[in-house]
C-alpha atoms as a PDB file:
ATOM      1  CA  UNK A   1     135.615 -22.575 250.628  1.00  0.00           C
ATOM      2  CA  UNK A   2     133.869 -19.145 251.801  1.00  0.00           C
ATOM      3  CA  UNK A   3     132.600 -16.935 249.556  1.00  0.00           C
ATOM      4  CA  UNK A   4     132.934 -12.991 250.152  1.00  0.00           C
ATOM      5  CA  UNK A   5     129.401 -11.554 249.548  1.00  0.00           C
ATOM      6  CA  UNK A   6     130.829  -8.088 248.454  1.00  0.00           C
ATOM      7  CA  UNK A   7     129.360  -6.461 251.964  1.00  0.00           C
ATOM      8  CA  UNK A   8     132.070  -4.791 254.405  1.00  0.00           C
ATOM      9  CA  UNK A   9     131.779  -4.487 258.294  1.00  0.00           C
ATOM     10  CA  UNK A  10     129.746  -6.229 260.892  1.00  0.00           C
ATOM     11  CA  UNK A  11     126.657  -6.600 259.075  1.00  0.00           C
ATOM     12  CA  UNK A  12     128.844  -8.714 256.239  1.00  0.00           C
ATOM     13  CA  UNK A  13     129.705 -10.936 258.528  1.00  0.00           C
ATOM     14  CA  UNK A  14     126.610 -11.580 260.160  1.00  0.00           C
ATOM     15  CA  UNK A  15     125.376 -11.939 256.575  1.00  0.00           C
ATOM     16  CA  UNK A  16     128.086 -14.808 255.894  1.00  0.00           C
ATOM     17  CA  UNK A  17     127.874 -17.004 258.544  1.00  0.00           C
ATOM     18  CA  UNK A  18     123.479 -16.828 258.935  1.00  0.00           C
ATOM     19  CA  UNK A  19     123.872 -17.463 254.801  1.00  0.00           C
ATOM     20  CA  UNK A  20     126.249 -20.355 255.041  1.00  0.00           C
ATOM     21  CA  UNK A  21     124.070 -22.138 257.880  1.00  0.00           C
ATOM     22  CA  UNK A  22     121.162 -21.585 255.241  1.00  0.00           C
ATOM     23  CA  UNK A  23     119.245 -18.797 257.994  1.00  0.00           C
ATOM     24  CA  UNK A  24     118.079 -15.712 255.968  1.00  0.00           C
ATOM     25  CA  UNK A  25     114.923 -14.737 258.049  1.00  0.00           C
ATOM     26  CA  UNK A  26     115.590 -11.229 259.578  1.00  0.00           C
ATOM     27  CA  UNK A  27     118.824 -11.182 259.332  1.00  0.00           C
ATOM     28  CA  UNK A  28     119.412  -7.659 257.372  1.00  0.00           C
ATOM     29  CA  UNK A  29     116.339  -5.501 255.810  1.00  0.00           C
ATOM     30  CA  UNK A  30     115.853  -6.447 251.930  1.00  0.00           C
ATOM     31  CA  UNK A  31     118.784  -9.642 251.961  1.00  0.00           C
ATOM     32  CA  UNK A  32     116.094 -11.847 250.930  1.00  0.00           C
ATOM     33  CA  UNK A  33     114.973 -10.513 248.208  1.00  0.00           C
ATOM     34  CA  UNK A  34     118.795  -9.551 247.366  1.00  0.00           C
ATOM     35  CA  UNK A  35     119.627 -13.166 248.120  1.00  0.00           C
ATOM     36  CA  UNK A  36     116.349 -14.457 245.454  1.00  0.00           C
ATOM     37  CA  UNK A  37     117.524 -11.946 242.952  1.00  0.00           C
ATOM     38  CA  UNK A  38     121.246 -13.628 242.902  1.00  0.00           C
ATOM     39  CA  UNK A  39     119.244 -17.037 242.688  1.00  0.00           C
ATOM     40  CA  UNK A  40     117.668 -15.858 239.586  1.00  0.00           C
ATOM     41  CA  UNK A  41     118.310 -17.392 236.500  1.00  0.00           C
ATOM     42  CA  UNK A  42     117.410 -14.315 233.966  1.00  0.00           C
ATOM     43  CA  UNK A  43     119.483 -10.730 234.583  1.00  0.00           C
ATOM     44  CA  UNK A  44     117.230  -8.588 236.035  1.00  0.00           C
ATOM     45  CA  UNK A  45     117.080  -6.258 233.901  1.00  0.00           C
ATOM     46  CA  UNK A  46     115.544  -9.065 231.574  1.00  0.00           C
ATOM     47  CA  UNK A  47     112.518 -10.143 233.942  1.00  0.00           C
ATOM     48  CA  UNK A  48     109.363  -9.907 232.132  1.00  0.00           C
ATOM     49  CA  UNK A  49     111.049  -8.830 228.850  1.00  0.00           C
ATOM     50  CA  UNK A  50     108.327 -10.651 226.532  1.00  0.00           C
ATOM     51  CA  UNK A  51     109.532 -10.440 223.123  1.00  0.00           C
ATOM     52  CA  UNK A  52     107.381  -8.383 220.009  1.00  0.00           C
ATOM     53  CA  UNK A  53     106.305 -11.047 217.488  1.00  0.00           C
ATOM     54  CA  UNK A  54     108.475 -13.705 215.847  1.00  0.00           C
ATOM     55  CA  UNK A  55     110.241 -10.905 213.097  1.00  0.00           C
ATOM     56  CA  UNK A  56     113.915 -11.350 213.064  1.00  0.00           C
ATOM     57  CA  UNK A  57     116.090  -8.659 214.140  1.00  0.00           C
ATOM     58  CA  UNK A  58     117.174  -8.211 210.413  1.00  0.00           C
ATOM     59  CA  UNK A  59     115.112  -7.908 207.004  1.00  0.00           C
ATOM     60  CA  UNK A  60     115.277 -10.396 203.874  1.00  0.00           C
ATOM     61  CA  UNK A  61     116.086  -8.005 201.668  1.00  0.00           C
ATOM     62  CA  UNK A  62     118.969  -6.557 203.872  1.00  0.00           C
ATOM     63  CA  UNK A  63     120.333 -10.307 204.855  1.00  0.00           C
ATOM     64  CA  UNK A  64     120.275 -10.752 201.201  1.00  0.00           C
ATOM     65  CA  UNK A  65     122.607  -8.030 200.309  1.00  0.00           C
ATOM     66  CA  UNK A  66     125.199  -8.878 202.974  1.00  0.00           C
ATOM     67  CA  UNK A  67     125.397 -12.059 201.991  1.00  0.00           C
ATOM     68  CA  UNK A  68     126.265 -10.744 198.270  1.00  0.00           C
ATOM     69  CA  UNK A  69     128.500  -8.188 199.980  1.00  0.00           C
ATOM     70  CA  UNK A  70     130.664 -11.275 201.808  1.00  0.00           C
ATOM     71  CA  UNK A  71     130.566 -13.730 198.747  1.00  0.00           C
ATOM     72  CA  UNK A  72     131.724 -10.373 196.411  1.00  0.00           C
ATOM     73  CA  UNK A  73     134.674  -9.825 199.206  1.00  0.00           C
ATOM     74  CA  UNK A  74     135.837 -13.386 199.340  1.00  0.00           C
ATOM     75  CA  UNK A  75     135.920 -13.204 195.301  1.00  0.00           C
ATOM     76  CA  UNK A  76     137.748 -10.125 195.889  1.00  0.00           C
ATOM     77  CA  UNK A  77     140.335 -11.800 197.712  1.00  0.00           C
ATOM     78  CA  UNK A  78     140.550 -15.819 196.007  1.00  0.00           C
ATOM     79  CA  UNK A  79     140.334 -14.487 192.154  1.00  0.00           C
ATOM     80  CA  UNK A  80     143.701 -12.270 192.181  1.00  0.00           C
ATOM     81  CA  UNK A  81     145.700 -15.641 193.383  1.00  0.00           C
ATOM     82  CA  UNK A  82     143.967 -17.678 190.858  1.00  0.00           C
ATOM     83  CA  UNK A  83     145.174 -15.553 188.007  1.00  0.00           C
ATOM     84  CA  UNK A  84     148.550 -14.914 189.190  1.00  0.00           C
ATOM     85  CA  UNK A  85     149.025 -18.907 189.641  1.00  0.00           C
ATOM     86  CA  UNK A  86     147.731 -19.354 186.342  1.00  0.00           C
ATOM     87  CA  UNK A  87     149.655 -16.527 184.342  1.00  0.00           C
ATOM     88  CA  UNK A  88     153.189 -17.404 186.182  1.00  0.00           C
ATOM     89  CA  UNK A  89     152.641 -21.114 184.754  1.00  0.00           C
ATOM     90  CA  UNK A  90     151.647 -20.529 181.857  1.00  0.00           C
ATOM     91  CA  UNK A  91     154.811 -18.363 181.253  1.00  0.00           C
ATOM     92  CA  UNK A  92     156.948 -20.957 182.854  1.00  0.00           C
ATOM     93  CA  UNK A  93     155.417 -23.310 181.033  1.00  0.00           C
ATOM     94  CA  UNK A  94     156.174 -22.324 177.686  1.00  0.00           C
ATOM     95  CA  UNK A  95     159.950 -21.358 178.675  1.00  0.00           C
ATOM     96  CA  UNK A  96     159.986 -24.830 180.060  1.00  0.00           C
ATOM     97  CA  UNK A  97     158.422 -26.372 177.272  1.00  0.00           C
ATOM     98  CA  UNK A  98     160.219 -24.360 174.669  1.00  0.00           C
ATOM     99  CA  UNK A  99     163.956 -25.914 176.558  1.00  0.00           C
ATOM    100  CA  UNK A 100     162.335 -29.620 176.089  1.00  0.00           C
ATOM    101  CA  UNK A 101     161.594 -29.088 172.268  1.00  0.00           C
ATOM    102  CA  UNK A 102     164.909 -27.855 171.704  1.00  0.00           C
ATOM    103  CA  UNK A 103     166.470 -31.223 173.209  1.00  0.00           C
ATOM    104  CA  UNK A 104     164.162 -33.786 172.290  1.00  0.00           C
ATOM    105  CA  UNK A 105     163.294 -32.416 168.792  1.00  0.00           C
ATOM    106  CA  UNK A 106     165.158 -29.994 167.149  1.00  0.00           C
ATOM    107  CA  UNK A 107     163.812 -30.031 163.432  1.00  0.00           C
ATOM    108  CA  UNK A 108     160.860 -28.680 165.376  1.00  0.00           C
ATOM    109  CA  UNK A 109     159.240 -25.260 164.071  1.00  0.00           C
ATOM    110  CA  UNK A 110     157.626 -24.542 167.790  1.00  0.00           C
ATOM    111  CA  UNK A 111     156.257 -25.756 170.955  1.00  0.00           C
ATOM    112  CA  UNK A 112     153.089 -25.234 172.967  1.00  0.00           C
ATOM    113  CA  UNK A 113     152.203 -25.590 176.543  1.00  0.00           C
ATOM    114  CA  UNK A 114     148.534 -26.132 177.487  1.00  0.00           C
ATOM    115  CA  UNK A 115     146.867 -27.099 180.778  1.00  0.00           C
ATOM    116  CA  UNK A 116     145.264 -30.930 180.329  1.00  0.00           C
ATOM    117  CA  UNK A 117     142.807 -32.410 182.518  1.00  0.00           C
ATOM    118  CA  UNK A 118     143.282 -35.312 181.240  1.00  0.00           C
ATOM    119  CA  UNK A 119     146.255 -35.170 179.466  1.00  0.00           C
ATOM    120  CA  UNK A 120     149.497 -37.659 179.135  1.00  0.00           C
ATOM    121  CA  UNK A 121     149.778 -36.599 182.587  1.00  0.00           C
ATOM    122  CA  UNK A 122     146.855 -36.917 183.770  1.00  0.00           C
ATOM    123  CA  UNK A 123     146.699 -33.539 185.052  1.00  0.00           C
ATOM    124  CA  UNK A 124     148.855 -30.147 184.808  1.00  0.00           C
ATOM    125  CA  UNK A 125     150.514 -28.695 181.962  1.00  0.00           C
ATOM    126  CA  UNK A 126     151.787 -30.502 178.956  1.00  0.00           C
ATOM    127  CA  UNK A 127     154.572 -30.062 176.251  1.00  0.00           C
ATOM    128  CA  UNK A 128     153.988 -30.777 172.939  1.00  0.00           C
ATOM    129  CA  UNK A 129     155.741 -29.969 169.428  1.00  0.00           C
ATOM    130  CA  UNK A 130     154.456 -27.692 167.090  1.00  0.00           C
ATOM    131  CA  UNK A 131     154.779 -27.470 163.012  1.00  0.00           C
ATOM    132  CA  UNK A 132     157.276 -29.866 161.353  1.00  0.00           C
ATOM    133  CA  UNK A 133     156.522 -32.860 159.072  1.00  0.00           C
ATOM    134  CA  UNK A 134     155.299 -35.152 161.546  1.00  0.00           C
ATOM    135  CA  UNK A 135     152.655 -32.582 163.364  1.00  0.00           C
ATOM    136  CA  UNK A 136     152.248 -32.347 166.922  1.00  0.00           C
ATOM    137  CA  UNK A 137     153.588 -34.652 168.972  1.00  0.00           C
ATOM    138  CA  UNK A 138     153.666 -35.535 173.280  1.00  0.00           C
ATOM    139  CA  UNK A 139     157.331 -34.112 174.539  1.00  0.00           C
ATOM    140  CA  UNK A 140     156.512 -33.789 178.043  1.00  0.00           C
ATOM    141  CA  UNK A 141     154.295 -33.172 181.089  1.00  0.00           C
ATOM    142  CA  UNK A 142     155.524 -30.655 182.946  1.00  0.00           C
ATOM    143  CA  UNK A 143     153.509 -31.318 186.380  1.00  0.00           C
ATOM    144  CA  UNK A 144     150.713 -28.760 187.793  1.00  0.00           C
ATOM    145  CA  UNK A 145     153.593 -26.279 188.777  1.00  0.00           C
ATOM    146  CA  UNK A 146     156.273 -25.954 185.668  1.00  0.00           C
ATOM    147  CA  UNK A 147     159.966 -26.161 186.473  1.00  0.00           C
ATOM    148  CA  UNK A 148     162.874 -25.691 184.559  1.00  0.00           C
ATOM    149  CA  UNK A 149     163.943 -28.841 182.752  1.00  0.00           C
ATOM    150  CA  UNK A 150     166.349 -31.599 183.833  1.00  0.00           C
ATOM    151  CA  UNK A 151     168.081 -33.288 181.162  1.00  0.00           C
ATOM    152  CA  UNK A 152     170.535 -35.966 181.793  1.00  0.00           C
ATOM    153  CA  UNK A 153     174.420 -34.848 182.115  1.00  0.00           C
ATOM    154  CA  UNK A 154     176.442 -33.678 178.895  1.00  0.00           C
ATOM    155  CA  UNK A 155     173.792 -32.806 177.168  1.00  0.00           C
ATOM    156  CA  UNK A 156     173.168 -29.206 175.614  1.00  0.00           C
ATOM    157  CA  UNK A 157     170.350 -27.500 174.309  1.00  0.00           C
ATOM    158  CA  UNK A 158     170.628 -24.309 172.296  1.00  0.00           C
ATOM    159  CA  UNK A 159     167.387 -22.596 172.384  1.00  0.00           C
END
């Protein structure tokens, strides 16, 4: 495989073939030190670039502050889902629960949803009576995302 130096005409290909059989002595005015600055490892631009102490290119103080500014942004973005989740099952949740009182215990004066970690359940939101003679009582667990009810066929409920 040959490899085009970049150099047009005669002199390019003289170039080529002495550089391929490894002969750079005299063969055009300044190749070798063309040919050592390709072989370079550093840009050129870069040789004898000595950096200025060991301070980092940023401060404390301002690394500090963008940090806050990213963790403030992410809030930004995560909180407004968490509270939407939260409020649209807590609403279903009582509709939900409201439906299962109705069926399982109708002398009942209310129901209540509430979130359990370690409810009935184990965990998610939970239905439970409210008022009456016997107090609260377990109807329920709704699951972590409330659905309406499923009761088994021919029954009613009259909410």
């Amino acid at each position: 495989m040959r490899r085009d130096c970049g150099c047009r005409g005669a002199n390019a290909a003289r170039l080529r073939t002495h550089r391929y059989r490894g002969e750079t002595a005299g063969v055009l005015p300044g190749v070798e030190d063309w040919l050592a600055m390709s072989m370079h490892e550093d840009e050129p631009e870069l040789a004898g670039y000595e950096p200025v102490g060991e301070r980092p290119l940023r401060g404390r103080r301002r690394r500090l502050v963008t940090q806050i500014v990213v963790v403030l942004g992410l809030l930004a973005l995560i909180l407004p889902g968490i509270f939407t989740t939260i409020s649209v099952g807590g609403r279903t949740a009582q509709a939900s629960c409201a439906l299962w009182v109705a069926h399982q215990a109708p002398d009942a004066t209310g129901s209540s949803a509430r979130f359990q970690v370690f409810g009935p359940g184990v965990i998610g939101w939970e239905c439970y009576t409210a008022g009456g003679f016997g107090g609260t009582r377990h109807i329920a667990s709704l699951g972590l995302i409330p659905g309406a009810p499923v009761f088994p066929a021919g029954t009613s409920v009259e909410a």
